[in-house]
N, C-alpha and C. Protein backbone atom coordinates (compact mmCIF):
# COMPACT_ATOMS: atom_id res chain seq x y z
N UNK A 1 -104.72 63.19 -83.31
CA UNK A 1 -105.09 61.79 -83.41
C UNK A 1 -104.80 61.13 -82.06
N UNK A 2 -106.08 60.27 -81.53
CA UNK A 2 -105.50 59.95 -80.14
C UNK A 2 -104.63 58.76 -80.55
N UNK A 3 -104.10 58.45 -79.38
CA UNK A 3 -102.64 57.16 -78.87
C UNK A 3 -103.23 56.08 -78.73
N UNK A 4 -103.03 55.32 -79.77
CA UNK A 4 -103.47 53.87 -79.40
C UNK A 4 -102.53 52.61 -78.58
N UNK A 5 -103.21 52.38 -77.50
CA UNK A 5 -102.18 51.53 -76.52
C UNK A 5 -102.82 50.57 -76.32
N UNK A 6 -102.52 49.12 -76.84
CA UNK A 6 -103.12 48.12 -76.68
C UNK A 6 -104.64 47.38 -76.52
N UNK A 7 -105.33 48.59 -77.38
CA UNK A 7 -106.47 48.30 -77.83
C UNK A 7 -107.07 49.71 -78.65
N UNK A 8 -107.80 49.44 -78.80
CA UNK A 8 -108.72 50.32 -80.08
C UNK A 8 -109.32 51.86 -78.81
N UNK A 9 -108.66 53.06 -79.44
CA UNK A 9 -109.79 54.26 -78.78
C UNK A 9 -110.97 53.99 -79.49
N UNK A 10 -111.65 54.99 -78.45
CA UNK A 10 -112.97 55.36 -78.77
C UNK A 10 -113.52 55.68 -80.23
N UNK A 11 -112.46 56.82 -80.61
CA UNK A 11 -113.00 57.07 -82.36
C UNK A 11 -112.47 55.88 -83.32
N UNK A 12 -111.50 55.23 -82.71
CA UNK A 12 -111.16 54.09 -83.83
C UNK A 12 -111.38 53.35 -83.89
N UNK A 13 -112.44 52.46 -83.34
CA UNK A 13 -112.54 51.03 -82.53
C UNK A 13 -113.00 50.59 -83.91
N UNK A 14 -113.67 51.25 -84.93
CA UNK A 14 -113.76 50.69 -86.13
C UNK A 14 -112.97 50.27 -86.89
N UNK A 15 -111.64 51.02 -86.74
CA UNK A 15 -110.60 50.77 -87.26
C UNK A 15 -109.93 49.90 -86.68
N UNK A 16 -109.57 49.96 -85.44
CA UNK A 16 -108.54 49.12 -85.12
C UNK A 16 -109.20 48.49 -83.83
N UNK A 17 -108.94 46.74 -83.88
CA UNK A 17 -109.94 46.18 -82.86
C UNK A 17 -109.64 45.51 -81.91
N UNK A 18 -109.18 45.55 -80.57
CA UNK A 18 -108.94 44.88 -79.36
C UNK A 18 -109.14 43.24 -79.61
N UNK A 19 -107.94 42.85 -79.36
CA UNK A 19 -108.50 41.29 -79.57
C UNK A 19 -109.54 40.80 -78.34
N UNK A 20 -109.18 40.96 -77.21
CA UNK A 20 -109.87 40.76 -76.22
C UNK A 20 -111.74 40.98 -76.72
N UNK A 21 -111.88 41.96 -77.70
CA UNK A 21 -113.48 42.42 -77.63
C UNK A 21 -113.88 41.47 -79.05
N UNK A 22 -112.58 40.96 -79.62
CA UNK A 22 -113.02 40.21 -80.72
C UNK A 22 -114.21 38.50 -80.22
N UNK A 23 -115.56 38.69 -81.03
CA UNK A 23 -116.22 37.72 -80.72
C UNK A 23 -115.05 36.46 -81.06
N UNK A 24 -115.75 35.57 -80.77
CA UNK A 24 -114.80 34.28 -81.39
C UNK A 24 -116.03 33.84 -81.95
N UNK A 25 -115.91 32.23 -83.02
CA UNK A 25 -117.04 31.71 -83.64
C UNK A 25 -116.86 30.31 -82.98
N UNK A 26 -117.96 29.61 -82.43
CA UNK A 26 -117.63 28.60 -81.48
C UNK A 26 -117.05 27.60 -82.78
N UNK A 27 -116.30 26.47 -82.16
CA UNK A 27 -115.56 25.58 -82.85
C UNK A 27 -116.97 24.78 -83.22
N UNK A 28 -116.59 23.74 -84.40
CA UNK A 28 -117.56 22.91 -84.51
C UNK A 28 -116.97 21.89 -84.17
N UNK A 29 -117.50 20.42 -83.59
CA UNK A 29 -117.23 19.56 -82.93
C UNK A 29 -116.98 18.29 -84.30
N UNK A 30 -116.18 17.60 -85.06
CA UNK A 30 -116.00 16.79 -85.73
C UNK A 30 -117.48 15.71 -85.17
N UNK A 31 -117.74 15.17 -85.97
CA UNK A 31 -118.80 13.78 -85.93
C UNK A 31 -117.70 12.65 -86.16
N UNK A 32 -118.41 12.08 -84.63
CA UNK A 32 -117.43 10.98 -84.35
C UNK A 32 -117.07 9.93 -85.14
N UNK A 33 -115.97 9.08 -85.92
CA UNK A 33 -116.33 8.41 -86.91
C UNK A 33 -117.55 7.16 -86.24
N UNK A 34 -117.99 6.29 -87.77
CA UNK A 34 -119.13 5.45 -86.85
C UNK A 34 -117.93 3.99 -86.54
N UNK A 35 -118.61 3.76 -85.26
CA UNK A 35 -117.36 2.48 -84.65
C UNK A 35 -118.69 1.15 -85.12
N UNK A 36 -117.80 0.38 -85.21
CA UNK A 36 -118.63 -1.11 -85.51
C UNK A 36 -119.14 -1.58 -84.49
N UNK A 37 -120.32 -2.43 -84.81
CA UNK A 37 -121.20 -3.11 -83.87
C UNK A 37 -120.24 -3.87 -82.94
N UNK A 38 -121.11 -3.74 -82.01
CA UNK A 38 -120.32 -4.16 -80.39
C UNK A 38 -121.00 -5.38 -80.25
N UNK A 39 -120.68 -6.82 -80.13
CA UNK A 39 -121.14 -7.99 -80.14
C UNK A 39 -121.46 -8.03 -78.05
N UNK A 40 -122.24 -8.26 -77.80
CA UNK A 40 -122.44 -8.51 -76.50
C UNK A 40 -121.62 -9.41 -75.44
N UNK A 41 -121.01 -9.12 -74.09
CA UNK A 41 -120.36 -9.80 -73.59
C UNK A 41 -118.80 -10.06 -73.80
N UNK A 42 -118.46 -9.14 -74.84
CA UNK A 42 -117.51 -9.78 -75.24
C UNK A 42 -115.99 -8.86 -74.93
N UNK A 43 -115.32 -8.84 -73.95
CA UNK A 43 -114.06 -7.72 -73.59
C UNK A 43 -112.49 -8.77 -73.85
N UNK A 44 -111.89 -7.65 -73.77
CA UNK A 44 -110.55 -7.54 -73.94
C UNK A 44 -110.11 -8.45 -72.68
N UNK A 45 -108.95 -9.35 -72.61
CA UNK A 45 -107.97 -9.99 -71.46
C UNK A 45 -106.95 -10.05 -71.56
N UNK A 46 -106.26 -10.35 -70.49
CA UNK A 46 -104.45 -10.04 -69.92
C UNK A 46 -103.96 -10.92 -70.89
N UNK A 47 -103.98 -11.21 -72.42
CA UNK A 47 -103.29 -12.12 -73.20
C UNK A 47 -101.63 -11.81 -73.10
N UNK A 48 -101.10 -12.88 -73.69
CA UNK A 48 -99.87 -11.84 -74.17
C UNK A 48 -99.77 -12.10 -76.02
N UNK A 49 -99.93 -10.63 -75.61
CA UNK A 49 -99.85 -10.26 -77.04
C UNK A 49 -101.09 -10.47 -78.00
N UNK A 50 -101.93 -11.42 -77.51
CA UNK A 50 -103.65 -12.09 -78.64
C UNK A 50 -104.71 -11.19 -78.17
N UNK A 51 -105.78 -10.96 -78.51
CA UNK A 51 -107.32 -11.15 -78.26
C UNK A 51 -107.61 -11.78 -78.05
N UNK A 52 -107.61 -12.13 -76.31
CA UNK A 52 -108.92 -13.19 -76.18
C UNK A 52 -110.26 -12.95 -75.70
N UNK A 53 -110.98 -13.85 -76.41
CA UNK A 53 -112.63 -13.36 -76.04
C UNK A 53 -113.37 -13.82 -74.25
N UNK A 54 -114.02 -13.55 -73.90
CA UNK A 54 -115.07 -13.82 -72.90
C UNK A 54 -116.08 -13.81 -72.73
N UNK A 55 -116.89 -14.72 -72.53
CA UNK A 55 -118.42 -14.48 -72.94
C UNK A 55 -118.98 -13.91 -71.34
N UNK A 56 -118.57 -14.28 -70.08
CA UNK A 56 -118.71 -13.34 -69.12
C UNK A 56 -116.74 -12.95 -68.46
N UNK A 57 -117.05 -11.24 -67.31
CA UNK A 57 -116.02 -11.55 -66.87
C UNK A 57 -115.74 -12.51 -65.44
N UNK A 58 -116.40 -13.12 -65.38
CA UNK A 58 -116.02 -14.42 -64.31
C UNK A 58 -115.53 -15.98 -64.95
N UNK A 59 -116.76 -16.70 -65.79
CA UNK A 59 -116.63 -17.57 -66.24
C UNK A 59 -116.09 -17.42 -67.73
N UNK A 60 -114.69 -18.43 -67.97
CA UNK A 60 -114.07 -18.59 -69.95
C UNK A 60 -115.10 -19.47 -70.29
N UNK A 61 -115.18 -19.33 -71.70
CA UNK A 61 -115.66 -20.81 -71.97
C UNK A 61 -114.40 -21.43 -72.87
N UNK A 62 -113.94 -22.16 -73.15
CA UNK A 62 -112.99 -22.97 -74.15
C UNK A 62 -113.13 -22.73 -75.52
N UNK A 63 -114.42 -22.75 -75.80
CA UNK A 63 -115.03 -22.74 -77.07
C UNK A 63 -114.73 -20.95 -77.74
N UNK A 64 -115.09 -20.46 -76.59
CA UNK A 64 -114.93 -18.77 -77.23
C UNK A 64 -113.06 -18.43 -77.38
N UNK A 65 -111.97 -19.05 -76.46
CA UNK A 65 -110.75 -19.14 -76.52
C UNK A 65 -109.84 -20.10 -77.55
N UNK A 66 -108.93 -18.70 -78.25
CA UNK A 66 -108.42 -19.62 -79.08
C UNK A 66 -107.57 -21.40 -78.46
N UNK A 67 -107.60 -22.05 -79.51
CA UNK A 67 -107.07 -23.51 -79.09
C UNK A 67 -105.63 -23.17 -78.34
N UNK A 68 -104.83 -22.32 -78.89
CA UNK A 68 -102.99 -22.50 -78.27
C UNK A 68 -102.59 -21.53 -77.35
N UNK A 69 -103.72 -20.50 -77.06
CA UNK A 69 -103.45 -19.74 -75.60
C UNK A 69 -104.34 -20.28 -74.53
N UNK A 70 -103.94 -20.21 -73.22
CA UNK A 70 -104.37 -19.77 -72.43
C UNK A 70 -104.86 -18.50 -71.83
N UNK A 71 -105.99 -18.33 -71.52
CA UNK A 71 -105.55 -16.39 -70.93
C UNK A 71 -105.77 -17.02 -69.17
N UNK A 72 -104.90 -15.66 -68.58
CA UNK A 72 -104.84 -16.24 -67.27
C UNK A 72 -105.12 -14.43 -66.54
N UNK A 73 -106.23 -14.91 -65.63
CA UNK A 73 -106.83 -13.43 -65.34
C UNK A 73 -106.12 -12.74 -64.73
N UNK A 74 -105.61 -13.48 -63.27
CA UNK A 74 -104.65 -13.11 -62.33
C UNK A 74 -103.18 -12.59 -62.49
N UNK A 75 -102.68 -12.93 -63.77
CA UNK A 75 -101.62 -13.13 -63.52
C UNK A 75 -101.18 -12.23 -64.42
N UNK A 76 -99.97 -11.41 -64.29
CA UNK A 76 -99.39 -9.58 -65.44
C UNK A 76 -98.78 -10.67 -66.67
N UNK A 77 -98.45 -9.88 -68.02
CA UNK A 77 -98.32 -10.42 -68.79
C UNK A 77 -96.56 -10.58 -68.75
N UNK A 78 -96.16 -11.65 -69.62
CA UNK A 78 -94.64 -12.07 -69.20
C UNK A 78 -93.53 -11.49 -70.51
N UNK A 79 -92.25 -10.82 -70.05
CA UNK A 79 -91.71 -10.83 -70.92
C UNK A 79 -90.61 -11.88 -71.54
N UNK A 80 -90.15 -11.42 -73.25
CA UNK A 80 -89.40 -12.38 -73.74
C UNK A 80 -88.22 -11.97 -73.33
N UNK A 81 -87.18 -13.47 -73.76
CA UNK A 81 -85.66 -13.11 -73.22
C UNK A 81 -85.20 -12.25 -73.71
N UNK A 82 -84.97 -12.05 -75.41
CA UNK A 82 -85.05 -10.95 -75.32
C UNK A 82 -84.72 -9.44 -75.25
N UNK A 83 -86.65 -9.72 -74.78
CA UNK A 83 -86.76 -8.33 -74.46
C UNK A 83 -86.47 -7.72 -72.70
N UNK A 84 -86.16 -9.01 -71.83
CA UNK A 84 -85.26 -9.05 -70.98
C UNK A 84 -83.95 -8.65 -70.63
N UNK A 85 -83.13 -9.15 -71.82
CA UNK A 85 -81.51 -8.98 -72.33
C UNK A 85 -81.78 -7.39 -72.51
N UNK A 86 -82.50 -6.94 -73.85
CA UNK A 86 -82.25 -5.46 -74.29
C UNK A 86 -82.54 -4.65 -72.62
N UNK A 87 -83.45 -4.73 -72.16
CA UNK A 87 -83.86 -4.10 -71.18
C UNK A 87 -83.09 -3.98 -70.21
N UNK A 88 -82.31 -4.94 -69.39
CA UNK A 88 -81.18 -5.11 -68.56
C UNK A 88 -79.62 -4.76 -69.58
N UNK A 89 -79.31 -4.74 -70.60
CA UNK A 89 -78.39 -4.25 -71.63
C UNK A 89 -78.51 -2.47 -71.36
N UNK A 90 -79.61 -2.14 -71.30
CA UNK A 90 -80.12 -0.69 -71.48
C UNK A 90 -79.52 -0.02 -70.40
N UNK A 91 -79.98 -0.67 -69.29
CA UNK A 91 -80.31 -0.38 -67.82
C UNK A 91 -78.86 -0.44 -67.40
N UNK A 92 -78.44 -1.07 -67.74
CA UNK A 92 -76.92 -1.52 -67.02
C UNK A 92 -75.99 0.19 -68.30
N UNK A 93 -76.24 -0.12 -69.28
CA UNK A 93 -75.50 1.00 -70.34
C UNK A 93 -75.85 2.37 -69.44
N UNK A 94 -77.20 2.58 -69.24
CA UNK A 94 -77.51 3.97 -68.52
C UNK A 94 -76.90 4.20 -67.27
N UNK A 95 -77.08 3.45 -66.13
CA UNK A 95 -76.24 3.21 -64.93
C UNK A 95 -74.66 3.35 -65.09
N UNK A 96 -73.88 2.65 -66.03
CA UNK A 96 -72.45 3.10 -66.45
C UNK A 96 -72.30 4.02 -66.60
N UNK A 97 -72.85 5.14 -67.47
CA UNK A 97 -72.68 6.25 -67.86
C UNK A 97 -73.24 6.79 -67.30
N UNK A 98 -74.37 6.86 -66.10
CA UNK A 98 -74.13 8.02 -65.19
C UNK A 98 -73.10 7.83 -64.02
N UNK A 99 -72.40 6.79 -63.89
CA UNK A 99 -71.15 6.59 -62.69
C UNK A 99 -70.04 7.18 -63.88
N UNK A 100 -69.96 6.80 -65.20
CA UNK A 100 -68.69 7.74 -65.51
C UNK A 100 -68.98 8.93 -65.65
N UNK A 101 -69.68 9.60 -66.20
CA UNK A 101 -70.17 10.98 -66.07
C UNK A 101 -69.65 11.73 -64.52
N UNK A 102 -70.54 11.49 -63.27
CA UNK A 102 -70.03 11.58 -62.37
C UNK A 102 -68.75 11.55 -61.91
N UNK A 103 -68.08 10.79 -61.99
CA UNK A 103 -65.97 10.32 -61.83
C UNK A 103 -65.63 11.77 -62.88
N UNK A 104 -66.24 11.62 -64.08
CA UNK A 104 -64.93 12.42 -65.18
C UNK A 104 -65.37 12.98 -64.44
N UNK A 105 -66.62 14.16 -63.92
CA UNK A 105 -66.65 15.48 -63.32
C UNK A 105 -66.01 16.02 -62.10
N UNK A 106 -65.60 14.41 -61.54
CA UNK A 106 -65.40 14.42 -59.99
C UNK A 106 -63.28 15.23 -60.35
N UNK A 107 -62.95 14.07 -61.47
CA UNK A 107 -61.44 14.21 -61.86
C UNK A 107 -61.58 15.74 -62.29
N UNK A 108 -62.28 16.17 -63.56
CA UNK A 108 -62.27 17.65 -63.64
C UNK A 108 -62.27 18.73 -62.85
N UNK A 109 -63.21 18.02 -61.78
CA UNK A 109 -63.18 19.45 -60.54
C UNK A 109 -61.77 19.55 -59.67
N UNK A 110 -61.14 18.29 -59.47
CA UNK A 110 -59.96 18.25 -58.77
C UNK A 110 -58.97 18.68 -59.89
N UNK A 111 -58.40 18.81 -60.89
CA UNK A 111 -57.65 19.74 -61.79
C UNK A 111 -58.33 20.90 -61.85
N UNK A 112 -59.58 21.17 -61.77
CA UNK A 112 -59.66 22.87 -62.20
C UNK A 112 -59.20 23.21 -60.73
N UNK A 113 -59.26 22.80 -59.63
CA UNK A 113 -59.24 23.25 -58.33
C UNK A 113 -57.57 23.55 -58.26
N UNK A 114 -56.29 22.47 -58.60
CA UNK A 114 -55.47 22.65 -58.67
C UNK A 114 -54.68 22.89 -59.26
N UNK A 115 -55.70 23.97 -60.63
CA UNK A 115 -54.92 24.90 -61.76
C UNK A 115 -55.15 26.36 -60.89
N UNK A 116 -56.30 26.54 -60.88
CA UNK A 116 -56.70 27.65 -59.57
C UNK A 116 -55.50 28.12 -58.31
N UNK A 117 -55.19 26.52 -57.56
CA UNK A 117 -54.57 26.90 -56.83
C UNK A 117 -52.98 27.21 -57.28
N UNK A 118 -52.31 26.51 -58.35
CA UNK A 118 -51.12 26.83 -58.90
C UNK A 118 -51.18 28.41 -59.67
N UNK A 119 -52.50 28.61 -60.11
CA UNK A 119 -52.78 30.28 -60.61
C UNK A 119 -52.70 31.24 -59.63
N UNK A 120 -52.99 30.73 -58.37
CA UNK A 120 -52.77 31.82 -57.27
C UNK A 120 -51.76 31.78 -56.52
N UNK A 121 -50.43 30.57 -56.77
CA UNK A 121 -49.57 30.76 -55.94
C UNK A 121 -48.53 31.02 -57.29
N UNK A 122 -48.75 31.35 -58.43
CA UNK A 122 -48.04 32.51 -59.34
C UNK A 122 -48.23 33.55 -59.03
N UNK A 123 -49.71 34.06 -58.37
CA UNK A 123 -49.78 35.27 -58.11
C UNK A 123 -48.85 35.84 -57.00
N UNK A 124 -49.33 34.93 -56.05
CA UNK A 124 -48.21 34.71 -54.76
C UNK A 124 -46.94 35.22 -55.11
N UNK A 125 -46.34 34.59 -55.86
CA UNK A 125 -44.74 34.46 -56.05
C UNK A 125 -44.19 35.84 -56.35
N UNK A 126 -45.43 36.19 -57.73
CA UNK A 126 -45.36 37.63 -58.33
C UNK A 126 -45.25 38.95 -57.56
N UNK A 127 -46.27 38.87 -56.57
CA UNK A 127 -46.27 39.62 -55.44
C UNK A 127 -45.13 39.62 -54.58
N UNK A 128 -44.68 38.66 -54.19
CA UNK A 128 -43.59 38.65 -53.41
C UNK A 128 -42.31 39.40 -54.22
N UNK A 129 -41.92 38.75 -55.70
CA UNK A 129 -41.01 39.48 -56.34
C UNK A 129 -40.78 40.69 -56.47
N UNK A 130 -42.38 41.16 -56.44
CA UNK A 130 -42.15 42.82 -56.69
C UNK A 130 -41.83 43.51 -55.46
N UNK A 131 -42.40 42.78 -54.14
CA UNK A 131 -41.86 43.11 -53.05
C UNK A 131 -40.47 43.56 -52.75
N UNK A 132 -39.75 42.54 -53.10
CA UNK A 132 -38.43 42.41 -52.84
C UNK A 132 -37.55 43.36 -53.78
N UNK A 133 -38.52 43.52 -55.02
CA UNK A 133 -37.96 44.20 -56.17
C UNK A 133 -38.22 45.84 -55.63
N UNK A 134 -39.30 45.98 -54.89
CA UNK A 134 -39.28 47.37 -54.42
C UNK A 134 -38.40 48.12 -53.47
N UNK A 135 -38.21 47.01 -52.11
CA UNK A 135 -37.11 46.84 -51.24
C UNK A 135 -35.44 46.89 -51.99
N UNK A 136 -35.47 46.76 -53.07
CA UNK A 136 -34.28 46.43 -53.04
C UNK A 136 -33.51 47.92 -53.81
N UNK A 137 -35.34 48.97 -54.47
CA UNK A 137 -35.04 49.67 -55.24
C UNK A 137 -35.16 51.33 -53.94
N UNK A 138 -35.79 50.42 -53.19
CA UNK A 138 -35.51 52.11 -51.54
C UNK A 138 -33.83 51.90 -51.49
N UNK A 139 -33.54 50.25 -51.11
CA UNK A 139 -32.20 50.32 -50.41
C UNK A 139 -31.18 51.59 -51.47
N UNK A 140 -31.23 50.99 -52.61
CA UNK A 140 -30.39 51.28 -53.72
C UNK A 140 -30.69 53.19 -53.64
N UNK A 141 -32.09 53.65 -53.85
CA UNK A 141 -31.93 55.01 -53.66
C UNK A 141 -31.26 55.86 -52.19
N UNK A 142 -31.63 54.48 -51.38
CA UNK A 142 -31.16 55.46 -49.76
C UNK A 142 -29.86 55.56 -50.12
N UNK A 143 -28.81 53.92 -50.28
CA UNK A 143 -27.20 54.37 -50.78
C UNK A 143 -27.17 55.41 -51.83
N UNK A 144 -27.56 56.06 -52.65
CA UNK A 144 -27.78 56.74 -53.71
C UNK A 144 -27.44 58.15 -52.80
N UNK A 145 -28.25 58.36 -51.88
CA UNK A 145 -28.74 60.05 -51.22
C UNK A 145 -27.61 59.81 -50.16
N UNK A 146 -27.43 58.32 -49.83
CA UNK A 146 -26.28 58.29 -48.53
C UNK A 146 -25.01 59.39 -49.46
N UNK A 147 -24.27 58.24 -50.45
CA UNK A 147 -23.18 58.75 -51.35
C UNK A 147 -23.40 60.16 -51.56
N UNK A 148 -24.34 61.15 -52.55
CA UNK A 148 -24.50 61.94 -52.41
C UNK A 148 -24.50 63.15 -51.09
N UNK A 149 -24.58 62.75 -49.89
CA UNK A 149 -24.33 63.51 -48.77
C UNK A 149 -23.34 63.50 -48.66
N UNK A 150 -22.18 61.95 -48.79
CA UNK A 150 -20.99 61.92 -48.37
C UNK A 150 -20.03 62.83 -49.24
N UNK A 151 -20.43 62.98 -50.72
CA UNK A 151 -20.00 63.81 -51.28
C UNK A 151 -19.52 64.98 -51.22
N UNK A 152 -20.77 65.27 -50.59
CA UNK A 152 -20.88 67.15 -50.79
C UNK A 152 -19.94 67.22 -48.78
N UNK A 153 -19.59 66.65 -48.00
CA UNK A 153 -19.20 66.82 -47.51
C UNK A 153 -17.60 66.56 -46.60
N UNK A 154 -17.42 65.51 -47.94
CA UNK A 154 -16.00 64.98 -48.20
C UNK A 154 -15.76 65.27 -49.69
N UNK A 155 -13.80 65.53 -49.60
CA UNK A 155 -13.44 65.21 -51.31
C UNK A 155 -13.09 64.07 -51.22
N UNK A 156 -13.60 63.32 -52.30
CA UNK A 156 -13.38 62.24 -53.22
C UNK A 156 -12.38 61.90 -54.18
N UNK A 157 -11.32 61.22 -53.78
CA UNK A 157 -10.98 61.37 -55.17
C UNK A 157 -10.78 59.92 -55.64
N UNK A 158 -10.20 59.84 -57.29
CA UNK A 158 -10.57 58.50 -57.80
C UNK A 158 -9.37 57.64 -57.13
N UNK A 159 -9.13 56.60 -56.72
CA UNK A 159 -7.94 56.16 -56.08
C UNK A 159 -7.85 55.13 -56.88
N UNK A 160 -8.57 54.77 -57.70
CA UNK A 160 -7.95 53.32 -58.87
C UNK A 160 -7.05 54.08 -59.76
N UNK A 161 -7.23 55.22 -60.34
CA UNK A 161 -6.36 55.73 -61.70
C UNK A 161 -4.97 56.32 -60.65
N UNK A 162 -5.22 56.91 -59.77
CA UNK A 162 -3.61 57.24 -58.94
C UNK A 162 -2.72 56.02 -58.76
N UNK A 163 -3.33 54.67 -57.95
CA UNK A 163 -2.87 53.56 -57.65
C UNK A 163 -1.98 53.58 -58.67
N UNK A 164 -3.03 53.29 -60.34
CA UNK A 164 -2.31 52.58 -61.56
C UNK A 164 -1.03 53.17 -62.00
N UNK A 165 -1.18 54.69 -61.65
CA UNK A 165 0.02 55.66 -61.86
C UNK A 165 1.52 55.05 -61.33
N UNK A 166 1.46 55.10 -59.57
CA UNK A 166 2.19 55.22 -59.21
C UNK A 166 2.97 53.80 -59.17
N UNK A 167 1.99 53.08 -58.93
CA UNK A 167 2.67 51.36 -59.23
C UNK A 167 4.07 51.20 -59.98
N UNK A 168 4.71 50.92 -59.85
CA UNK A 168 6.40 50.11 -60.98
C UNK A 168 6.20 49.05 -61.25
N UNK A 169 6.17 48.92 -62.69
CA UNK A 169 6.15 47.28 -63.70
C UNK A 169 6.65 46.30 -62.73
N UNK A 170 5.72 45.56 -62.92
CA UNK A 170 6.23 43.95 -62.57
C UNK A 170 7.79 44.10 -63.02
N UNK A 171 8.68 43.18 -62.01
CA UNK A 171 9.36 42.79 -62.94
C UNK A 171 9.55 41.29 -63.91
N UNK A 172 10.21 40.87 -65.31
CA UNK A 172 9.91 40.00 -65.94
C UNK A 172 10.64 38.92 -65.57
């Protein structure tokens, strides 16, 4: 049976089918819903917040504009207080918290730096101890091999237990 590797052999292609060789079926396109009659002349302006009408875009007429707005062509639309307050509330909240964010990280890095450095001057210390602890364990074997030479080439004898011997009692 041949090896099928990421697409269909020759004898199997019936069986098993390469997506790549798979036709596709074209999509069908939705029908647009139907939009309502478009009255002539008539567009969208910089209100705030209304629809106002225009019968051209150069000349308003009064009559096509509601009675209690103005629309004003030139000019961007204005915000409320507000939505002033929240916005500067926001702005000022986000700005805080990326200056404390920043500081705590700034304080964290200066303690991890000077746990680091107190971790390596334990190491320090450690090192040195064993130093001294090694030095101190030559000295101790050299007196060790010294005594031992002096031994074998002097007699020794105990002179605390003779002393105690020969001594005479206090008297009382």
């Amino acid at each position: 049976m041949p090896i099928i590797t990421g697409g269909a052999s020759i004898a199997n292609r019936s069986l098993v089918r390469d997506p790549i060789f798979v036709p596709r079926r074209p999509r069908q396109q939705p029908e647009p819903p139907a939009s309502p009659p478009r009255t002539q002349n008539r567009a969208y302006t910089h209100g705030i917040g209304r629809l106002a009408f225009r019968s051209s875009p150069r000349n308003t007429t009064a009559s096509r504009q509601p009675a209690n707005r103005k629309t004003r062509d030139s000019s961007p639309p204005t915000m409320s207080r507000a939505s002033k307050l929240t916005l500067g509330a926001t702005s000022l909240f986000a700005a805080a918290t990326i200056v404390f964010v920043h500081f705590q990280q700034k304080a964290e890095r200066a303690l991890t730096i000077r746990a680091i450095q107190a971790m390596h001057e334990g190491v320090v210390r450690d090192m040195e101890q064993q130093r001294v602890k090694r030095e101190r364990q030559l000295d101790f074997d050299m007196q060790r091999a010294l005594e031992q030479e002096y031994k074998q080439h002097q007699t020794v004898r105990d002179s605390t237990s003779e002393a105690d011997d020969t001594k005479a009692p206090a008297p009382r």
